[in-house]
N, C-alpha and C. Protein backbone atom coordinates (compact mmCIF):
# COMPACT_ATOMS: atom_id res chain seq x y z
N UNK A 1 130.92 128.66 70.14
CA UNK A 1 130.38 130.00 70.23
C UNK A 1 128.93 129.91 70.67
N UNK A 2 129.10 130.46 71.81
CA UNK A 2 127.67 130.31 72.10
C UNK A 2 126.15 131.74 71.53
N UNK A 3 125.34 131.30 71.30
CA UNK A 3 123.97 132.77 70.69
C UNK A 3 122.94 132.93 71.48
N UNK A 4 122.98 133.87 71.08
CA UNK A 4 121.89 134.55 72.75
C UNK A 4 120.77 134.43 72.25
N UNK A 5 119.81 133.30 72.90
CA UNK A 5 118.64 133.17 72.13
C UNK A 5 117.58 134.02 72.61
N UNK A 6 117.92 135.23 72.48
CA UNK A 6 116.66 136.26 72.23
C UNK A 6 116.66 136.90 71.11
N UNK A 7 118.44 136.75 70.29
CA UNK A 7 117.99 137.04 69.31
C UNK A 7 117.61 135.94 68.18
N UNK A 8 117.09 135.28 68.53
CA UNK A 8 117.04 134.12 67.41
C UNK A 8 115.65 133.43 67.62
N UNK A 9 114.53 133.64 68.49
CA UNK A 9 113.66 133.46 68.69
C UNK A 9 113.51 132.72 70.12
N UNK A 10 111.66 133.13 70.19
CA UNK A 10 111.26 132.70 71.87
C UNK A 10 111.77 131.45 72.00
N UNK A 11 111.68 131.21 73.44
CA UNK A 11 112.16 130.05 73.93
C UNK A 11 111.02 128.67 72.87
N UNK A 12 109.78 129.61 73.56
CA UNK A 12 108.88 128.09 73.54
C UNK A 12 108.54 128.33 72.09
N UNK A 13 109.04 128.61 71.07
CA UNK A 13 109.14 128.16 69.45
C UNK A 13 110.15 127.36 69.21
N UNK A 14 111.13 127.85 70.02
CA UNK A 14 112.44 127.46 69.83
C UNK A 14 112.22 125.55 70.44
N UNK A 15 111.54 125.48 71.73
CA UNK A 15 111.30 124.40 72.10
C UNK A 15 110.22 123.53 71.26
N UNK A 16 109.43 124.44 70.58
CA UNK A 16 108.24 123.69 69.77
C UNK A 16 108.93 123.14 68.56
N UNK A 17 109.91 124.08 68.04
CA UNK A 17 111.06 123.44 67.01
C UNK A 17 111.91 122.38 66.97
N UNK A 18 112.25 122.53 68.19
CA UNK A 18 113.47 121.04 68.22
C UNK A 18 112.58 119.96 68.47
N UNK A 19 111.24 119.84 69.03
CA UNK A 19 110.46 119.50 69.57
C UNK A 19 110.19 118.37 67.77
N UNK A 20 109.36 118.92 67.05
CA UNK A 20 109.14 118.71 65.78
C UNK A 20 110.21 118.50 65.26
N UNK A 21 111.51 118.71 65.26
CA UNK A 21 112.50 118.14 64.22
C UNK A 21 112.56 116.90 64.87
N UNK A 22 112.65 116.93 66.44
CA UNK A 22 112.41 114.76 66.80
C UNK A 22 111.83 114.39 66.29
N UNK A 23 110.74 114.87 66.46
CA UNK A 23 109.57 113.92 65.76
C UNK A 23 109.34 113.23 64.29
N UNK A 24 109.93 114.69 63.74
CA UNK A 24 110.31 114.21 61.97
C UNK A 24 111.03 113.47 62.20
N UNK A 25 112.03 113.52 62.87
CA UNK A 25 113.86 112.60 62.48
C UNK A 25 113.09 111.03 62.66
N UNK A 26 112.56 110.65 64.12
CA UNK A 26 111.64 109.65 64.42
C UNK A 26 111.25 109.14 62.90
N UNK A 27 109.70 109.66 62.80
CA UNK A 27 108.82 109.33 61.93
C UNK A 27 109.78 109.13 60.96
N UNK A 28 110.55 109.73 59.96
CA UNK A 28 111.25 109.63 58.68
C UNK A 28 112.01 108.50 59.00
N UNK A 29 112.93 107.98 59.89
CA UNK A 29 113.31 107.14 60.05
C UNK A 29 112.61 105.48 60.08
N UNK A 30 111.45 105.71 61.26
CA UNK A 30 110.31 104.67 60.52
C UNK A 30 110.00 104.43 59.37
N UNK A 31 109.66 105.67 58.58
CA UNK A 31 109.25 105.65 57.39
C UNK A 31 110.32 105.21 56.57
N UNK A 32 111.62 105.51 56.60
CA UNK A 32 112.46 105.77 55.84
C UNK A 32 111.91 106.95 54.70
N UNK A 33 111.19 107.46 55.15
CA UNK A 33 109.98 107.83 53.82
C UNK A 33 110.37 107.39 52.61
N UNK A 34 109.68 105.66 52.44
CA UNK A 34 110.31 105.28 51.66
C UNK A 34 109.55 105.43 50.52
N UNK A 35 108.41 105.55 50.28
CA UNK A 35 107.40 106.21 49.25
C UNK A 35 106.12 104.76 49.58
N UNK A 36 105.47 104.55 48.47
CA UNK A 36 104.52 104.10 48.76
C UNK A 36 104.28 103.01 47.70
N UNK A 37 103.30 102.11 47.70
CA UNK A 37 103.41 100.77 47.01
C UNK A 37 104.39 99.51 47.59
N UNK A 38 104.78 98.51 46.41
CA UNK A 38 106.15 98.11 46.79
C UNK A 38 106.94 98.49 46.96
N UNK A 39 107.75 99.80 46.46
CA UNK A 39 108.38 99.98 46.91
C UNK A 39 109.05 100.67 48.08
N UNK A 40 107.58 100.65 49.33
CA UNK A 40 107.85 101.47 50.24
C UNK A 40 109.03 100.99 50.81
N UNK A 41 109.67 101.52 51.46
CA UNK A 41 110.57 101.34 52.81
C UNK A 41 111.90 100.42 51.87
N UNK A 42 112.18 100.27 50.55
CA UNK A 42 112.71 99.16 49.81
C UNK A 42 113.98 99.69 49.87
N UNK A 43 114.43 100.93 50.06
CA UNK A 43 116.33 101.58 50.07
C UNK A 43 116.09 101.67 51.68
N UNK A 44 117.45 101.84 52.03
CA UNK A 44 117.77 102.32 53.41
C UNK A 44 118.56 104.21 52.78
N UNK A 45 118.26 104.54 53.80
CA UNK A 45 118.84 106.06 53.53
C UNK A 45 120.60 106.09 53.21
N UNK A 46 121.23 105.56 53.72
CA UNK A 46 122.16 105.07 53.11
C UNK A 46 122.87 104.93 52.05
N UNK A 47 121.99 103.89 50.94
CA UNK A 47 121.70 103.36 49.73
C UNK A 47 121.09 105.09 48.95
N UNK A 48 120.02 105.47 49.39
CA UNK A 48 119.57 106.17 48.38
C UNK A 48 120.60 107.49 48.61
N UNK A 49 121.23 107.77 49.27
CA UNK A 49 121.87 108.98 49.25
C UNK A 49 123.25 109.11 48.19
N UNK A 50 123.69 107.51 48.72
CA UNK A 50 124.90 107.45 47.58
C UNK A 50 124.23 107.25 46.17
N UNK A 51 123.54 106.59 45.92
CA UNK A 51 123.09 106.35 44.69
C UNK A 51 122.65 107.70 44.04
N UNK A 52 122.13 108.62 44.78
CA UNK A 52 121.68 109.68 44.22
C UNK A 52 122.85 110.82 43.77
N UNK A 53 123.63 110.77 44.90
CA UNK A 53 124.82 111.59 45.03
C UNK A 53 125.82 110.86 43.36
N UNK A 54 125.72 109.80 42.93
CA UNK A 54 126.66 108.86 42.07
C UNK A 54 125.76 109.38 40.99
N UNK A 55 124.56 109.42 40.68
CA UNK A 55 123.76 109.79 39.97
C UNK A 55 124.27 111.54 39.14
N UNK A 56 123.66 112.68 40.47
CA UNK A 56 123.89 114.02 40.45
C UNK A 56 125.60 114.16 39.87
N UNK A 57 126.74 113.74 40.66
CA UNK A 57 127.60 113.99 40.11
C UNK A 57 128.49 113.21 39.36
N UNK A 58 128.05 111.89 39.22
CA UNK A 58 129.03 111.04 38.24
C UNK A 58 129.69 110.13 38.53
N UNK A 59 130.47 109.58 38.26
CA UNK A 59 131.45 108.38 38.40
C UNK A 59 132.23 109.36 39.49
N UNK A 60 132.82 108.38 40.31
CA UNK A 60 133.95 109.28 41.20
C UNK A 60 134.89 108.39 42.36
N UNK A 61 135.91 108.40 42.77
CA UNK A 61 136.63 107.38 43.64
C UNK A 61 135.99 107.86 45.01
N UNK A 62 136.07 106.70 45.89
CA UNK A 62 135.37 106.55 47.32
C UNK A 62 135.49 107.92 47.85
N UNK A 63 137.11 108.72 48.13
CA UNK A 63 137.65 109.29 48.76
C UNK A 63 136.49 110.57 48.24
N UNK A 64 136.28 110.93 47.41
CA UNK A 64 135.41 111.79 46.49
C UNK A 64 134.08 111.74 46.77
N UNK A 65 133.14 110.55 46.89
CA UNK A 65 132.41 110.51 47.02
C UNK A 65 132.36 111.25 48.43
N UNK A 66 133.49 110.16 49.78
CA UNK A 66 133.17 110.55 51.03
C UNK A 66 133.20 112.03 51.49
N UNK A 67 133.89 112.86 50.58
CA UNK A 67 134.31 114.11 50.94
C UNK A 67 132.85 114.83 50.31
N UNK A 68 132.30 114.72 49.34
CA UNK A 68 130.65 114.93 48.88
C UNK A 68 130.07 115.20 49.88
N UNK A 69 129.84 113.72 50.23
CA UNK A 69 128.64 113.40 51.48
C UNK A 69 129.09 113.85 52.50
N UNK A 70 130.43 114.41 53.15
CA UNK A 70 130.74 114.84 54.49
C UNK A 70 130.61 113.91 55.45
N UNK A 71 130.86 112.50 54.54
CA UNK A 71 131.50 111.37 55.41
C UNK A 71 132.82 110.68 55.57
N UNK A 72 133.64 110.21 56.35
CA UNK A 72 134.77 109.82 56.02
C UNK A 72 134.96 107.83 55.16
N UNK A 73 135.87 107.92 54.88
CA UNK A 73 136.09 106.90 53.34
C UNK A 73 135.38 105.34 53.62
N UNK A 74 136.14 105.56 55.29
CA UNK A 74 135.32 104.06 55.52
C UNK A 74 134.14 103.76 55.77
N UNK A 75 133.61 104.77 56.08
CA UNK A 75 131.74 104.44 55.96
C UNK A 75 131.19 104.62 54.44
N UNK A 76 131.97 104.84 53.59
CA UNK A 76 131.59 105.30 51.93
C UNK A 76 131.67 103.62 51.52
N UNK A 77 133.33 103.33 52.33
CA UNK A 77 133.46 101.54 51.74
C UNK A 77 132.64 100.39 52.29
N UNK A 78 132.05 101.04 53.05
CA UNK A 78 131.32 99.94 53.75
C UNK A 78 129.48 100.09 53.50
N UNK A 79 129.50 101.23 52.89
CA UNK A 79 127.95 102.01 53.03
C UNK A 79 127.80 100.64 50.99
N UNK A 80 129.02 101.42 50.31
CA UNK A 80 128.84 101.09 48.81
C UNK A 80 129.11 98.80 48.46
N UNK A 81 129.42 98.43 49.53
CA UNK A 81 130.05 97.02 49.52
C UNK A 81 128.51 96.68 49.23
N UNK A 82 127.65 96.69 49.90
CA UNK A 82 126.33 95.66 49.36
C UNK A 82 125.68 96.30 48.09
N UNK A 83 125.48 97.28 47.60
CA UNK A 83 125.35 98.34 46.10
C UNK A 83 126.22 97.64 44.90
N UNK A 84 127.67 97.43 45.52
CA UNK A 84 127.80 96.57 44.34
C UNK A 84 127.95 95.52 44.62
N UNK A 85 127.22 94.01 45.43
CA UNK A 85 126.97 93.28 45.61
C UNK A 85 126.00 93.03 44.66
N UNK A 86 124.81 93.79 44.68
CA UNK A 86 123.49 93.56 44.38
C UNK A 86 123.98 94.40 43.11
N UNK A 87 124.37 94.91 42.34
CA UNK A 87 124.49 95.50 40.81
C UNK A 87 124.19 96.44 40.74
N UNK A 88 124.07 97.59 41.79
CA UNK A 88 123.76 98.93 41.82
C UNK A 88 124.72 99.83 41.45
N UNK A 89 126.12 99.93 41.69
CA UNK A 89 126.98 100.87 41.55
C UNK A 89 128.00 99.48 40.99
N UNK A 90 129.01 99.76 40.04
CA UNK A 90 129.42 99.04 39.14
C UNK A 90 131.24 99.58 40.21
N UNK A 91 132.42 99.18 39.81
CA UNK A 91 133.55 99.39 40.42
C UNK A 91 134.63 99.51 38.92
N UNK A 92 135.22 100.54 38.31
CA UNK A 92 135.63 100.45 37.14
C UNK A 92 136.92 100.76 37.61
N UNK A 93 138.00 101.06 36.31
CA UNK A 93 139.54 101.84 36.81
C UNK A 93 139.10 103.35 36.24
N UNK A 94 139.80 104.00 37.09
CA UNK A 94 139.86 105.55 36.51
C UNK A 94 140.38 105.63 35.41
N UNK A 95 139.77 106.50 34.61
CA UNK A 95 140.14 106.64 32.73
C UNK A 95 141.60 107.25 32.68
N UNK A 96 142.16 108.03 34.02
CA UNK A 96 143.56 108.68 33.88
C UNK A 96 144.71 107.61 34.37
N UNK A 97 144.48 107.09 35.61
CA UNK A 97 145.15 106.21 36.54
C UNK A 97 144.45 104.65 36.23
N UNK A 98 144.56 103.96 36.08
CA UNK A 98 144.38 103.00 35.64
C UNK A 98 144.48 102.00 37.48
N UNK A 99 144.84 102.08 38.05
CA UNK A 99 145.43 101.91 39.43
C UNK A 99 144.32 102.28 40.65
N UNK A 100 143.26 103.57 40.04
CA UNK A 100 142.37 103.96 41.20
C UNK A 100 141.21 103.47 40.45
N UNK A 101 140.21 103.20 41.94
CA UNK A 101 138.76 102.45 41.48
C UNK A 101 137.79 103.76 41.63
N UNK A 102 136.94 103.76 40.88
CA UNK A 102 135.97 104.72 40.44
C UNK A 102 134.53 103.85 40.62
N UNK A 103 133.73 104.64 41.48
CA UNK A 103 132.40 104.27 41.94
C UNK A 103 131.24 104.74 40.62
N UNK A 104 130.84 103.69 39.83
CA UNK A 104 129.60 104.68 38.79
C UNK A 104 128.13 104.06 39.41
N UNK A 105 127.11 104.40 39.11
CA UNK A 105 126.05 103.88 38.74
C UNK A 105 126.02 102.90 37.80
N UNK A 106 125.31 101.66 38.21
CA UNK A 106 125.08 100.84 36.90
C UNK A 106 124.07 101.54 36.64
N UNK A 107 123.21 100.63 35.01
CA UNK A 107 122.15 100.64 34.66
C UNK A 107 121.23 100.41 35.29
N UNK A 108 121.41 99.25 36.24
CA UNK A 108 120.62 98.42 37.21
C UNK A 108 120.27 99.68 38.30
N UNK A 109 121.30 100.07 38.88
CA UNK A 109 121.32 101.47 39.81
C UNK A 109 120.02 102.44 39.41
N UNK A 110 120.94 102.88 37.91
CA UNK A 110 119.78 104.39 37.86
C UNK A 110 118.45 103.72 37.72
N UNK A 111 118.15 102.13 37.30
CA UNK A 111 116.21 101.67 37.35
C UNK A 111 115.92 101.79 38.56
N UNK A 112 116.81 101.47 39.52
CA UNK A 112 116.43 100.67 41.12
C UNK A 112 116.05 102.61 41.50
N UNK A 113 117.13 103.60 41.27
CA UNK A 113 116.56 104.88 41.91
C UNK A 113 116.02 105.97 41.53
N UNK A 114 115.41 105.33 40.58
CA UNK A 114 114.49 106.28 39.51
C UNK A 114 113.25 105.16 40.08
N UNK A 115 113.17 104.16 40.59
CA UNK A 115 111.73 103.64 40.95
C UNK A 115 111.80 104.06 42.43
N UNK A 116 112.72 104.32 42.79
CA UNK A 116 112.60 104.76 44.57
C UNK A 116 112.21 106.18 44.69
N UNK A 117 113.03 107.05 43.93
CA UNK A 117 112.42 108.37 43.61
C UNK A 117 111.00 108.56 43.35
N UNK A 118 110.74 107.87 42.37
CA UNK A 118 109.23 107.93 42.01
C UNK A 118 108.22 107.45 43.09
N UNK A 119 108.51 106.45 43.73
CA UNK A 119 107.61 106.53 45.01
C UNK A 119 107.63 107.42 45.90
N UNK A 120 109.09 108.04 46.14
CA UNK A 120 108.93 108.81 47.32
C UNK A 120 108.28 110.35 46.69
N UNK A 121 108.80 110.54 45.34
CA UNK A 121 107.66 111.77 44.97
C UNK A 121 106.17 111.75 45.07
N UNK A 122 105.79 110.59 44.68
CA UNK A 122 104.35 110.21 45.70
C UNK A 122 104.27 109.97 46.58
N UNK A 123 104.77 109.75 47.60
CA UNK A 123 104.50 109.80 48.66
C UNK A 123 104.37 111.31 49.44
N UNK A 124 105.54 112.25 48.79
CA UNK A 124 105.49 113.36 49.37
C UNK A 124 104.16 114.06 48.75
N UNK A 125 103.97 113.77 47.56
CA UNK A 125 102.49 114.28 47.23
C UNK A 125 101.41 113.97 47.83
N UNK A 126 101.47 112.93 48.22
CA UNK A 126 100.18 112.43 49.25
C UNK A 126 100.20 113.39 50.07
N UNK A 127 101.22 113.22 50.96
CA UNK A 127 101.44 114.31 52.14
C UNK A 127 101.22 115.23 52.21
N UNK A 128 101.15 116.37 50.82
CA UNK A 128 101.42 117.91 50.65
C UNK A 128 100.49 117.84 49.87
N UNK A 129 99.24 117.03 49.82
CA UNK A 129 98.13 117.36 48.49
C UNK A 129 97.09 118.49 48.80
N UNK A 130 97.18 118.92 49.85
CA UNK A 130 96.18 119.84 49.89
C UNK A 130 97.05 121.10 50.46
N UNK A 131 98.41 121.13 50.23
CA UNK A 131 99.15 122.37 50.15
C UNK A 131 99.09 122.88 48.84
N UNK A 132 98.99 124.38 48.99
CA UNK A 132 99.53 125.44 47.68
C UNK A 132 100.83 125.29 47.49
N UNK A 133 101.11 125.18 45.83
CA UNK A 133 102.21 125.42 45.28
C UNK A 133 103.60 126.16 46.29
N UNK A 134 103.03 127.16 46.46
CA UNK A 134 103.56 128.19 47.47
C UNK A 134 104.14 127.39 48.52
N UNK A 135 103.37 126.37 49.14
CA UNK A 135 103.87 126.46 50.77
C UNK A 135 104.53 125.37 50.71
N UNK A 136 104.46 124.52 49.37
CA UNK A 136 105.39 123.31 49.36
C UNK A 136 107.13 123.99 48.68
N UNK A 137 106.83 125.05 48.12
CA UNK A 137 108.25 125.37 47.61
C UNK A 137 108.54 126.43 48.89
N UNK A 138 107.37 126.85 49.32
CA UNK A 138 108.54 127.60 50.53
C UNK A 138 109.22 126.48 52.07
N UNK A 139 108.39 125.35 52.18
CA UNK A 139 108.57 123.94 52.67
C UNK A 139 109.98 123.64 52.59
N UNK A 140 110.12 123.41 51.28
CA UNK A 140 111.06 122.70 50.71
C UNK A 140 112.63 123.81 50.98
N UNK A 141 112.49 125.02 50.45
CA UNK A 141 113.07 125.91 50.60
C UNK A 141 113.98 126.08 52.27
N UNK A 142 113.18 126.13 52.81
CA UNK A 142 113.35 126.40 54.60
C UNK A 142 113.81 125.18 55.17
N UNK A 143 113.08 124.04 54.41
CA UNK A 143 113.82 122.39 54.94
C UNK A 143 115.77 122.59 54.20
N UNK A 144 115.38 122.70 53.24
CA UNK A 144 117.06 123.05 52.04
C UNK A 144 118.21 123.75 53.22
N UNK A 145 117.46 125.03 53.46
CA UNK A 145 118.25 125.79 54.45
C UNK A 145 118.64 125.30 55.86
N UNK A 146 116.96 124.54 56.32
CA UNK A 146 117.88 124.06 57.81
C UNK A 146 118.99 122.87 57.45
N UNK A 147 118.43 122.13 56.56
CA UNK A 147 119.41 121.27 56.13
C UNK A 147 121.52 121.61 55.94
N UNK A 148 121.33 122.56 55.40
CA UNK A 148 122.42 122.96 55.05
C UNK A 148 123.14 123.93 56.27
N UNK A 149 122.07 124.72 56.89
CA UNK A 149 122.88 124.86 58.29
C UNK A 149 123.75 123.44 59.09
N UNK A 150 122.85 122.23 58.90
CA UNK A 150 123.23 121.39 60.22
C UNK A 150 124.55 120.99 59.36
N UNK A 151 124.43 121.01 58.20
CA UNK A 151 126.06 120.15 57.60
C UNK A 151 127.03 121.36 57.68
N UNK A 152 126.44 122.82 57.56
CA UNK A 152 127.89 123.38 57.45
C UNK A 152 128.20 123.11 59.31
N UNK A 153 127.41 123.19 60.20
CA UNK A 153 127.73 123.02 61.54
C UNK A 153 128.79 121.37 61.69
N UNK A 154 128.09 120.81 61.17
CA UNK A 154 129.06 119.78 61.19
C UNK A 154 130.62 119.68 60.39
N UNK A 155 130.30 120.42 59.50
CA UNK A 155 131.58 120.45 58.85
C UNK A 155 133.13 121.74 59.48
N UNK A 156 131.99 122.45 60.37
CA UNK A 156 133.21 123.02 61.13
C UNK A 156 133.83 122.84 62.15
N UNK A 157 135.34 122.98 62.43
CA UNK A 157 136.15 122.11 63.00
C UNK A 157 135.32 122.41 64.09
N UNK A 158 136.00 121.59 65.23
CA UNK A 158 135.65 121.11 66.17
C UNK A 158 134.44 120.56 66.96
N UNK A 159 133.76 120.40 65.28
CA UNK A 159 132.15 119.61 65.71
C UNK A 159 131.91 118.60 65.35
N UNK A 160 131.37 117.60 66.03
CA UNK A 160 132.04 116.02 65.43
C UNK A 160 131.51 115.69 64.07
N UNK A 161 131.76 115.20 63.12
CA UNK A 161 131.68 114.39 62.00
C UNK A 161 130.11 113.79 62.15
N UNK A 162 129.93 113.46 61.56
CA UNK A 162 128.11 112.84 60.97
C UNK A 162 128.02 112.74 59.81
N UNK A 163 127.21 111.77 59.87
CA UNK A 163 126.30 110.90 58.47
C UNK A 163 125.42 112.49 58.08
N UNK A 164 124.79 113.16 58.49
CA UNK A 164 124.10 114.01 58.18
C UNK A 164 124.58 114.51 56.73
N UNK A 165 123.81 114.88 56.00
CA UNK A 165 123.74 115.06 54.52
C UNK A 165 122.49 115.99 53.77
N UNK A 166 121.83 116.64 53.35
CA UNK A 166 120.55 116.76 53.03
C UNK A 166 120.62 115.27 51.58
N UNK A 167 119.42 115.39 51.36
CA UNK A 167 119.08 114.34 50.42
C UNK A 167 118.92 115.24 49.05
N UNK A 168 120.02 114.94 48.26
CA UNK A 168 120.29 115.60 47.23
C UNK A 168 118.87 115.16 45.89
């Protein structure tokens, strides 16, 4: 479906916009914005999304997770294989089925992303220290929303599949 972009704003905002979301996607990606100290740059986006997502909603089988994230199973099995390599996400049986594997957080997990969190909340404070209250929650707000436009766009048929996620 195509939108008539006059009603949706001028061209050259519209170009100054996509313009700046490169640039973020770029930079964040350098950055990983991984926060600051040691532990800058220390998760890959990857890592912190599942871990966070395992965190927010709980123990859960791959298929579950992948349908969460609005990824399909085999990038969930292949994203979570080094997580529980390294002792981050633990591999248990489901408490009903005894037969299906259930993805949790270890202990090890919630230290490793409760210290990644905490850098990257400083880090974003660095960034936003001389913003008002105001313009970081209306920031955050308007990032939430474009965010959630691009996944429902992706999630409707006939638009291809993506890693895209907001960062829960």
């Amino acid at each position: 479906m195509s939108m008539d972009m006059t009603t949706v704003g001028e061209p050259g905002l519209l170009d100054t916009l996509q313009h700046e979301v490169a640039v973020f996607a770029r930079r964040a990606e350098q950055t990983r914005l991984g926060g600051v100290g040691q532990v800058r740059n220390s998760m890959d986006r990857a890592a912190y999304l599942l871990l966070n997502r395992l965190d927010k909603e709980g123990p859960m089988g791959v298929k579950a997770l992948a349908a969460s994230m609005g990824i399909d199973s085999s990038t969930v099995t292949r994203q979570v294989a080094p997580l529980v390599d390294t002792g981050l996400v633990k591999r248990t049986s489901h408490p009903e089925d005894g037969r299906a594997v259930v993805l949790q957080l270890s202990p090890r997990g919630m230290s490793r992303l409760e210290e990644v969190r905490s850098s990257r909340r400083q880090l974003m404070a660095e960034l936003t220290h001389d913003w008002a209250p105001q313009e970081r929650e209306a920031f955050t707000a308007l990032l939430t929303r474009f965010n959630t436009a691009l996944s429902d766009r992706m999630s409707t048929p006939g638009m291809p599949a993506g890693d895209s996620q907001p960062a829960s």
